[in-house]
N, C-alpha and C. Protein backbone atom coordinates (compact mmCIF):
# COMPACT_ATOMS: atom_id res chain seq x y z
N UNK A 1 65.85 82.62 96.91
CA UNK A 1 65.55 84.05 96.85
C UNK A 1 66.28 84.73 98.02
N UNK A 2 66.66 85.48 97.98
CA UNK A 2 67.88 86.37 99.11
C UNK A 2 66.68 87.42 99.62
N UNK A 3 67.00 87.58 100.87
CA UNK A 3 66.54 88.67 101.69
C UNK A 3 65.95 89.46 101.47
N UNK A 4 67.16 90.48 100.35
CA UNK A 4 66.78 91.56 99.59
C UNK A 4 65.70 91.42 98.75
N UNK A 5 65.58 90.58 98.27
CA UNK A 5 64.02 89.89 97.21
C UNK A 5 62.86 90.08 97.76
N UNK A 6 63.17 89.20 98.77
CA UNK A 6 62.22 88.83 99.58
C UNK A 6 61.81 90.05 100.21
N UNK A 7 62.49 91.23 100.61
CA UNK A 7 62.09 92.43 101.06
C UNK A 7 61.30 93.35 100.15
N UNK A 8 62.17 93.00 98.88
CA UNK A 8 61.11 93.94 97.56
C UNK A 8 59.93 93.33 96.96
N UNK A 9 59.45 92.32 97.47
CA UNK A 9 58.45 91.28 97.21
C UNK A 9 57.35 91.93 98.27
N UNK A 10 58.18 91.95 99.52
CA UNK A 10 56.94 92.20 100.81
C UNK A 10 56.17 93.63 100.55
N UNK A 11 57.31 94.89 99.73
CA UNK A 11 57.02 96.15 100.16
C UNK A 11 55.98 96.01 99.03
N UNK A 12 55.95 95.72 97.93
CA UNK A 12 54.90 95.89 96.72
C UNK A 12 53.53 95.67 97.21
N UNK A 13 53.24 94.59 98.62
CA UNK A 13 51.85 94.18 98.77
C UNK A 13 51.51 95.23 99.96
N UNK A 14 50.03 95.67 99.84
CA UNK A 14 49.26 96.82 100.77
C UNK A 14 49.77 96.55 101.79
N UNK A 15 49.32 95.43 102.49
CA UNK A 15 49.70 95.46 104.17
C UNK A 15 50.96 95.54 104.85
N UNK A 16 52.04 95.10 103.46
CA UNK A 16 53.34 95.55 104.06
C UNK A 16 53.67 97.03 103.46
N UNK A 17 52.89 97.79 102.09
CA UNK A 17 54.05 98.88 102.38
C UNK A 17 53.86 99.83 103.23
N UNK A 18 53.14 99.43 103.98
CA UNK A 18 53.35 100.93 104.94
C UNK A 18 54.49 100.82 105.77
N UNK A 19 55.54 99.61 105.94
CA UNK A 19 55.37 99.16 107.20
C UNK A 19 57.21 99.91 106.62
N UNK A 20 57.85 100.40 107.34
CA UNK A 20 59.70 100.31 107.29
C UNK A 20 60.17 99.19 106.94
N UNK A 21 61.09 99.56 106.30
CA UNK A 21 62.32 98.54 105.72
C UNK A 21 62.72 97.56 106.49
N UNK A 22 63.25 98.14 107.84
CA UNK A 22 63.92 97.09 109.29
C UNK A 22 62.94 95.91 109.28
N UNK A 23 61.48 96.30 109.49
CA UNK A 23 60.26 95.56 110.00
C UNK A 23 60.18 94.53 108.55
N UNK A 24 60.19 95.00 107.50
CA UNK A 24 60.22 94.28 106.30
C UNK A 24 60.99 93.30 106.51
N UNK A 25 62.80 93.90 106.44
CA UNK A 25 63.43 92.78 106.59
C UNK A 25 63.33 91.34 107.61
N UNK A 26 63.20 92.03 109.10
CA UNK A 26 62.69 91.16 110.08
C UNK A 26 61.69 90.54 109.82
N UNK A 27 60.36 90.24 109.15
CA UNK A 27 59.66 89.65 108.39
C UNK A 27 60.60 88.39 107.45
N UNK A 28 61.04 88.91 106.30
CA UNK A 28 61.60 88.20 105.48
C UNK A 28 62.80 87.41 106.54
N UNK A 29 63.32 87.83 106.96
CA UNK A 29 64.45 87.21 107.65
C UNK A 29 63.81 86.06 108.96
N UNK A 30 62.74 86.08 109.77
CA UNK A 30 62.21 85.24 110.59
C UNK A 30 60.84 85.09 109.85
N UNK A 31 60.41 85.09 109.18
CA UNK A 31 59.44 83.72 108.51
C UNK A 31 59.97 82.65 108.24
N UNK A 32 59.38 81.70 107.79
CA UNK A 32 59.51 80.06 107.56
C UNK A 32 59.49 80.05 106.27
N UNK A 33 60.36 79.46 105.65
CA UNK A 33 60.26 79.05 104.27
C UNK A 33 59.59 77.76 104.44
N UNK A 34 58.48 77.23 103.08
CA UNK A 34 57.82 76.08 103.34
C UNK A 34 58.12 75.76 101.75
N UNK A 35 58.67 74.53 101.09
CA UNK A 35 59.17 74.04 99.76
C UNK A 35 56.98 73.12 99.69
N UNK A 36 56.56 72.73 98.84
CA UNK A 36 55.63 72.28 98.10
C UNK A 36 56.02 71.41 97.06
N UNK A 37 55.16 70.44 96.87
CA UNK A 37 55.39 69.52 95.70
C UNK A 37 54.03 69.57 95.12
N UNK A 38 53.95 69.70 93.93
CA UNK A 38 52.52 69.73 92.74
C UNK A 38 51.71 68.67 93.63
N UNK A 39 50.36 69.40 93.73
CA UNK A 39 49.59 68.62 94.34
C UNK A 39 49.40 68.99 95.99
N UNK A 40 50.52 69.13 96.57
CA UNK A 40 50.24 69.17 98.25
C UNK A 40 49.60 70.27 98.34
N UNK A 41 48.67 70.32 99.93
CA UNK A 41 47.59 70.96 99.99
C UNK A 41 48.52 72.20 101.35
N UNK A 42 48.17 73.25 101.09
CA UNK A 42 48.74 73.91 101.82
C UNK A 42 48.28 74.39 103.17
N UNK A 43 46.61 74.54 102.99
CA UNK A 43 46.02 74.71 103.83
C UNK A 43 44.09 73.98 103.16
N UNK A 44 43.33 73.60 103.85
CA UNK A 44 41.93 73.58 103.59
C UNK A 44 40.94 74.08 104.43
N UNK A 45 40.16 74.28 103.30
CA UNK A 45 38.73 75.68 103.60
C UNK A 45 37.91 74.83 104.94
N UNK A 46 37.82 75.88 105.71
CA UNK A 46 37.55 75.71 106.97
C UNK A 46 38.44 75.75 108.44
N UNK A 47 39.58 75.71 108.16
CA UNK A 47 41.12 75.32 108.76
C UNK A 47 41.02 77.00 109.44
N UNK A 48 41.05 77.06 110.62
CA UNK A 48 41.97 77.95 111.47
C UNK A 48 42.71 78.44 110.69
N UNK A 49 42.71 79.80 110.87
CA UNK A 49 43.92 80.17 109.56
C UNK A 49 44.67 81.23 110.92
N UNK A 50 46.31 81.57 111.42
CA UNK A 50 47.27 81.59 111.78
C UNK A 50 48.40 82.26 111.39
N UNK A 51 48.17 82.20 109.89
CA UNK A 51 49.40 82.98 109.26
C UNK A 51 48.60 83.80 107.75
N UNK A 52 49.56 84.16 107.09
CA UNK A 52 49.78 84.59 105.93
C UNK A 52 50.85 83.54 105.23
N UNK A 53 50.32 83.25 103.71
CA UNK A 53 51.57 82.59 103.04
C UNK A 53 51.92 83.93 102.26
N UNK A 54 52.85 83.76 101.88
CA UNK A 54 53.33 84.55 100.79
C UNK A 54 54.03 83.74 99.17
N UNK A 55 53.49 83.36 98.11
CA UNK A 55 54.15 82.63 97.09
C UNK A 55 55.24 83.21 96.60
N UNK A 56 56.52 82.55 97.00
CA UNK A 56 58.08 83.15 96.47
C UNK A 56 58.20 82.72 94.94
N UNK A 57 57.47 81.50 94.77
CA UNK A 57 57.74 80.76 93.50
C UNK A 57 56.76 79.48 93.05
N UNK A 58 56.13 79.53 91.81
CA UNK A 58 55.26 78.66 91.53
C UNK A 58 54.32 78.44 91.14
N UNK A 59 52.56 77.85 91.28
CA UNK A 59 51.66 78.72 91.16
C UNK A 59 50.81 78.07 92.59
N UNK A 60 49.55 78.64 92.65
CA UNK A 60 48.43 77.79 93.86
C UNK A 60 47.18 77.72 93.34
N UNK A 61 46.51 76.67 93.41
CA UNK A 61 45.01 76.67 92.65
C UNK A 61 44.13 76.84 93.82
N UNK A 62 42.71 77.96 94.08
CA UNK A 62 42.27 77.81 94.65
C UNK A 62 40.65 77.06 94.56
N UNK A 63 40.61 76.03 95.86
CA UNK A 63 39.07 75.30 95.26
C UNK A 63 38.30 75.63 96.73
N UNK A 64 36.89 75.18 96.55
CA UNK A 64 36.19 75.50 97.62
C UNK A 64 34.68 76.02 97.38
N UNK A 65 33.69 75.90 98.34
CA UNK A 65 32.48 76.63 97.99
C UNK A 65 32.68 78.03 97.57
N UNK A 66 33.82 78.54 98.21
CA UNK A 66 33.58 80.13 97.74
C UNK A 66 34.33 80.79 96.46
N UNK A 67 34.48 79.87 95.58
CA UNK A 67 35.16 80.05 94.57
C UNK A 67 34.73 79.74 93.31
N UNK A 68 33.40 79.00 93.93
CA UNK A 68 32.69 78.27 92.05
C UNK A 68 33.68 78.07 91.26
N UNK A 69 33.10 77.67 89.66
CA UNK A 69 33.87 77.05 88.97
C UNK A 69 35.54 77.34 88.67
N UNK A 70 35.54 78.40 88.59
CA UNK A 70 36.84 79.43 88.11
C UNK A 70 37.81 78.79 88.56
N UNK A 71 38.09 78.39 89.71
CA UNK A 71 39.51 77.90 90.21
C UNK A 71 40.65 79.00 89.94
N UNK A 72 40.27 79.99 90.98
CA UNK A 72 41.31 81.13 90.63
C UNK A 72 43.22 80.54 91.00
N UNK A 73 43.54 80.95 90.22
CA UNK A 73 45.29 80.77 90.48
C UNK A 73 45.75 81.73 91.22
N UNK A 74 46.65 81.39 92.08
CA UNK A 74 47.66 82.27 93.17
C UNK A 74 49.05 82.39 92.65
N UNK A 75 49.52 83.36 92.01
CA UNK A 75 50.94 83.55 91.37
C UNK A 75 52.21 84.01 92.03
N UNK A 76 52.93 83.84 92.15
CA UNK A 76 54.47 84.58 92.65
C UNK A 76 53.92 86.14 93.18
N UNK A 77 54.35 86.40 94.04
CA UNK A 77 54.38 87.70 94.42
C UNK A 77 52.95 87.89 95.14
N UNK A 78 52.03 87.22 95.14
CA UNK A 78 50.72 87.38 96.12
C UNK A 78 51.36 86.26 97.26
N UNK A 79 50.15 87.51 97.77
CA UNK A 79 49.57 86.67 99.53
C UNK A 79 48.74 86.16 99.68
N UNK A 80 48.47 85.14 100.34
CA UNK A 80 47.43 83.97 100.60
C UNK A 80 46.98 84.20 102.77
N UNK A 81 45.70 84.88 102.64
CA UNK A 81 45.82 84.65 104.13
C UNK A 81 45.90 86.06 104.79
N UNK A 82 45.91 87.50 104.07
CA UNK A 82 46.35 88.57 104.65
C UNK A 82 45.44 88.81 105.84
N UNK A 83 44.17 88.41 105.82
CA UNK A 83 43.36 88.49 107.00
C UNK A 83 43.67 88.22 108.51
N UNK A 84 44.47 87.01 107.95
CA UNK A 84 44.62 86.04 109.27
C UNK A 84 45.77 86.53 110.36
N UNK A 85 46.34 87.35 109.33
CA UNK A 85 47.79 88.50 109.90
C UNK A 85 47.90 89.16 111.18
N UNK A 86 46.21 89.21 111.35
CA UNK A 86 46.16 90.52 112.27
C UNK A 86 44.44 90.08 112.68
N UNK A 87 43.75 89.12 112.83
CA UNK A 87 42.30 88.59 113.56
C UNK A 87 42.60 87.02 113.39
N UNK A 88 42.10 86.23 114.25
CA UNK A 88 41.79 84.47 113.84
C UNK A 88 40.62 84.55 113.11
N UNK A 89 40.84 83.77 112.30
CA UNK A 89 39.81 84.05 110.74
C UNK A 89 40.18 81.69 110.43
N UNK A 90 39.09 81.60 109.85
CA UNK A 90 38.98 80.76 109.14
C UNK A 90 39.26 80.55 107.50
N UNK A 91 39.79 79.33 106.66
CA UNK A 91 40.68 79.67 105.50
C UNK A 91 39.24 80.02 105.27
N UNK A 92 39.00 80.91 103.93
CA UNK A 92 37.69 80.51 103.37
C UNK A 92 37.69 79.44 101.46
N UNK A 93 38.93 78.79 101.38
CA UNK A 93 39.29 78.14 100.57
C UNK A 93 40.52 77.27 101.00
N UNK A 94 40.44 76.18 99.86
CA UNK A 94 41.21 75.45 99.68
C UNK A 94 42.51 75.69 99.40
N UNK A 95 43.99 75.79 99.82
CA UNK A 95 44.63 75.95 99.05
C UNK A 95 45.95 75.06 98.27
N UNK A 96 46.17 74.57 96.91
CA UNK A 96 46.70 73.21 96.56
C UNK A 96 47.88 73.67 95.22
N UNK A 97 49.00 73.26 95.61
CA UNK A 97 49.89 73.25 94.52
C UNK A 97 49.72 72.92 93.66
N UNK A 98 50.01 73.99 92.40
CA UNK A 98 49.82 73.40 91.06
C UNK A 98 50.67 72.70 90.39
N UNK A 99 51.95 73.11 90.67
CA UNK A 99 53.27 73.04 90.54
C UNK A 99 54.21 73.25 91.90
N UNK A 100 55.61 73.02 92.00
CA UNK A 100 56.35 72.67 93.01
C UNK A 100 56.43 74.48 93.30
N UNK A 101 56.48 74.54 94.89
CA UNK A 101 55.84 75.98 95.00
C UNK A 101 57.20 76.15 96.50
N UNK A 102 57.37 77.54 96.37
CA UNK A 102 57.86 77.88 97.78
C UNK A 102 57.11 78.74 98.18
N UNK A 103 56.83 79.09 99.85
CA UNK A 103 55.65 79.75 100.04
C UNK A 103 57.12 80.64 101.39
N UNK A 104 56.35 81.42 102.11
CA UNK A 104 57.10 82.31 103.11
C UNK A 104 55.75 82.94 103.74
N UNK A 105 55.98 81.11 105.42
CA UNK A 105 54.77 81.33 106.17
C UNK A 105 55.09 82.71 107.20
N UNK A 106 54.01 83.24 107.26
CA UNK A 106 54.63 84.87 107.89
C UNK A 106 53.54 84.39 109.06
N UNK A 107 53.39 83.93 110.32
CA UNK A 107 52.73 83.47 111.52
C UNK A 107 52.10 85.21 111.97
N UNK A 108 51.07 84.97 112.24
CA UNK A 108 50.19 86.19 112.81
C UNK A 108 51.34 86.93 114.35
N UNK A 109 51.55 85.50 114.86
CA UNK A 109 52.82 86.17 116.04
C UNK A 109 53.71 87.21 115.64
N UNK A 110 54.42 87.14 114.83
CA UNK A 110 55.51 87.39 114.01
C UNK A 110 55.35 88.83 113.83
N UNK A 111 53.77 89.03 112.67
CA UNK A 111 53.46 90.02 112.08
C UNK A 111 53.23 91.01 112.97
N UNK A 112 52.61 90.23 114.44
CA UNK A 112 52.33 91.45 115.27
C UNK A 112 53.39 92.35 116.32
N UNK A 113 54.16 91.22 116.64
CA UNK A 113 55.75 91.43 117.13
C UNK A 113 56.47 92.72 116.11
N UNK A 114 56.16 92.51 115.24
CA UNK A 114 57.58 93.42 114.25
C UNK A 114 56.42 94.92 114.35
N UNK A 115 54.72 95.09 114.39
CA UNK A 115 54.16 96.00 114.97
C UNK A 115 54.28 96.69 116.02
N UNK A 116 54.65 95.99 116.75
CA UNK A 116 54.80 96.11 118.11
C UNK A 116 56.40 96.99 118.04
N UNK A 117 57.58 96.55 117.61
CA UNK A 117 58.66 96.68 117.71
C UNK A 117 58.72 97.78 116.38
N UNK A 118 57.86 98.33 115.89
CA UNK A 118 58.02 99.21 114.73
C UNK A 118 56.95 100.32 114.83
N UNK A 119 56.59 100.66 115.84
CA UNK A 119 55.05 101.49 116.39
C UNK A 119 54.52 102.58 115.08
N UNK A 120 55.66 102.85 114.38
CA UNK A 120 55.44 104.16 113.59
C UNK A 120 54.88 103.13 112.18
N UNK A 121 55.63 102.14 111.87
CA UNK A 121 54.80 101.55 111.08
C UNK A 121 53.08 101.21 111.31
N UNK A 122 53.28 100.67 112.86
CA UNK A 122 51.95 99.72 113.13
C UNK A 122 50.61 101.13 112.91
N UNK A 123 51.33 102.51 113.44
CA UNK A 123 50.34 103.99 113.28
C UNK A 123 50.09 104.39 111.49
N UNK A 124 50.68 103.33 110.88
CA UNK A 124 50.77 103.48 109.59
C UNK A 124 49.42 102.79 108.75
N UNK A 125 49.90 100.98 109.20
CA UNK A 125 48.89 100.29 109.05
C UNK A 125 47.75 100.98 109.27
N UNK A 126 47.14 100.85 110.71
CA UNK A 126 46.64 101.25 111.34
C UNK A 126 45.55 102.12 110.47
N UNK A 127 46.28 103.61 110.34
CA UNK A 127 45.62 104.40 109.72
C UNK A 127 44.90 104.10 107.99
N UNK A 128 45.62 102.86 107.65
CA UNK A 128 45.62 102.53 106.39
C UNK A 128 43.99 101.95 106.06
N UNK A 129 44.40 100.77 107.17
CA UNK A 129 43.06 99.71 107.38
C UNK A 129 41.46 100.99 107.90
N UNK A 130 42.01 101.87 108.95
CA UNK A 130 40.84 102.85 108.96
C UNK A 130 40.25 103.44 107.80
N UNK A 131 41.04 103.73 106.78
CA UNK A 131 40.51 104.14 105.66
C UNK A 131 40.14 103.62 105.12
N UNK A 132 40.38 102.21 104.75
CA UNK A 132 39.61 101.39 104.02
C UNK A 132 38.34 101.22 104.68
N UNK A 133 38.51 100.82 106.00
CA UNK A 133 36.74 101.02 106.81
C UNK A 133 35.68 101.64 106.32
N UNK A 134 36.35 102.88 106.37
CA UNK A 134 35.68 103.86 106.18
C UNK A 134 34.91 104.14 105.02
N UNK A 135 35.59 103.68 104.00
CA UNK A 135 35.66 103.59 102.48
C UNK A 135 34.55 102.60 102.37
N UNK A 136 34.83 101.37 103.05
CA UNK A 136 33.70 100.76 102.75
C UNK A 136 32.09 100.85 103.54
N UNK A 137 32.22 101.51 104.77
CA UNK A 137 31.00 101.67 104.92
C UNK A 137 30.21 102.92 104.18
N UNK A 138 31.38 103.80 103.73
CA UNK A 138 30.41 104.62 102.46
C UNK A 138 29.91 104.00 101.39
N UNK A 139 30.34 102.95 101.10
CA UNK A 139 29.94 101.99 100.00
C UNK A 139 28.40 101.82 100.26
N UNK A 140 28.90 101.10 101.60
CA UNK A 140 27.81 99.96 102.22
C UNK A 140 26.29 101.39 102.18
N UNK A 141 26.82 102.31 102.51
CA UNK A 141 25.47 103.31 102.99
C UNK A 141 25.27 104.14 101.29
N UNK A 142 25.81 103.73 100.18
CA UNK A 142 24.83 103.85 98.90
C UNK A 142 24.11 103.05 98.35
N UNK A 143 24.76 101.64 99.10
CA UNK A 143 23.66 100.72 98.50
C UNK A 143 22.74 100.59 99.35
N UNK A 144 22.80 100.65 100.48
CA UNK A 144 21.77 100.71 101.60
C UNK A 144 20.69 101.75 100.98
N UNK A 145 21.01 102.93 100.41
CA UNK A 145 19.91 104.15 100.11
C UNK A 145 19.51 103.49 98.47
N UNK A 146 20.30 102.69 97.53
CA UNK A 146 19.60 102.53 96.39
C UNK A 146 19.03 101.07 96.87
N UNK A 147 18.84 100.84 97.66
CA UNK A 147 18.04 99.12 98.22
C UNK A 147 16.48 99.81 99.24
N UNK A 148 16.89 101.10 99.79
CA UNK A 148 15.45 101.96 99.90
C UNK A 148 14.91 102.55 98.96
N UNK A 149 15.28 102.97 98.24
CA UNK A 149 14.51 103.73 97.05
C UNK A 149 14.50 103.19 96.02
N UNK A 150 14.87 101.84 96.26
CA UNK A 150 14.12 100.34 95.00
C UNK A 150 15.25 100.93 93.75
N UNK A 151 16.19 101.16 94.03
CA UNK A 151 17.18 101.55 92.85
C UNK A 151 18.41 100.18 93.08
N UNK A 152 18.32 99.22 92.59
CA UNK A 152 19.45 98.51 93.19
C UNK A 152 20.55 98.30 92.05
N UNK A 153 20.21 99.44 91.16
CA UNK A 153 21.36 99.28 90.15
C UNK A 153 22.15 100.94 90.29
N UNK A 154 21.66 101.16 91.64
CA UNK A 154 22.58 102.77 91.68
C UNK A 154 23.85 102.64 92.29
């Protein structure tokens, strides 16, 4: 996958599009490519988690307590790990090749460096993740009022 791919791959997912093109590329261009063989485990639930994967090609099965039966699949073009980007977070799953997979490990260092070196992006993020906050503690404070007034289907 060339650069350019790999750049129009990064901008499609939330946490990168806010971010400039330069910072994109520098991403794609200093991450780690990691090749997979069907079966190898990429990371397991409980594991320090450090980076973000990104799947260039392949699929990923995920197993674990927090996943019950389903065994959700991880396809081309998702991220595995966006948490870990930007806090030390624990995996909260398993994650295992289904098929021969390339992944593009993006190291939390990395992600925060090209923030750092891209400020107008990082005021981007930034503002992005606040809104979602925000978003969700309005959530959190309707169910909080239909869990007082015995409504828990409001």
């Amino acid at each position: 996958m060339s650069t350019a791919d790999t750049v129009a791959l990064l901008g499609r997912l939330p946490i990168f599009a806010k971010l400039e093109p330069g910072a994109l590329r520098l991403i794609a261009f200093a991450a780690e490519t990691r090749n997979l063989r069907a079966g190898d485990i990429l990371f397991r639930q409980g594991d320090l988690a450090d980076c973000g994967y990104l799947l260039l090609t392949g699929a990923i099965t995920l197993t674990g307590d927090n996943v019950g039966d389903s065994m959700p699949m991880v396809k081309e073009g998702d991220l595995l790990g966006e948490t870990a980007l930007i806090v030390t977070t624990k995996r909260p799953v398993t994650a295992i090749a289904r098929q021969n997979c390339t992944v593009l490990r993006i190291s939390r260092a990395l992600f925060l460096r090209v923030l750092e070196e891209y400020p107008a992006s990082a005021d981007r993020l930034r503002r992005d993740i606040l809104a979602h906050i925000n978003a969700l503690g309005g959530d959190l404070e309707v169910f909080r009022r239909s869990l007082i007034s015995g409504d828990a289907d409001a």
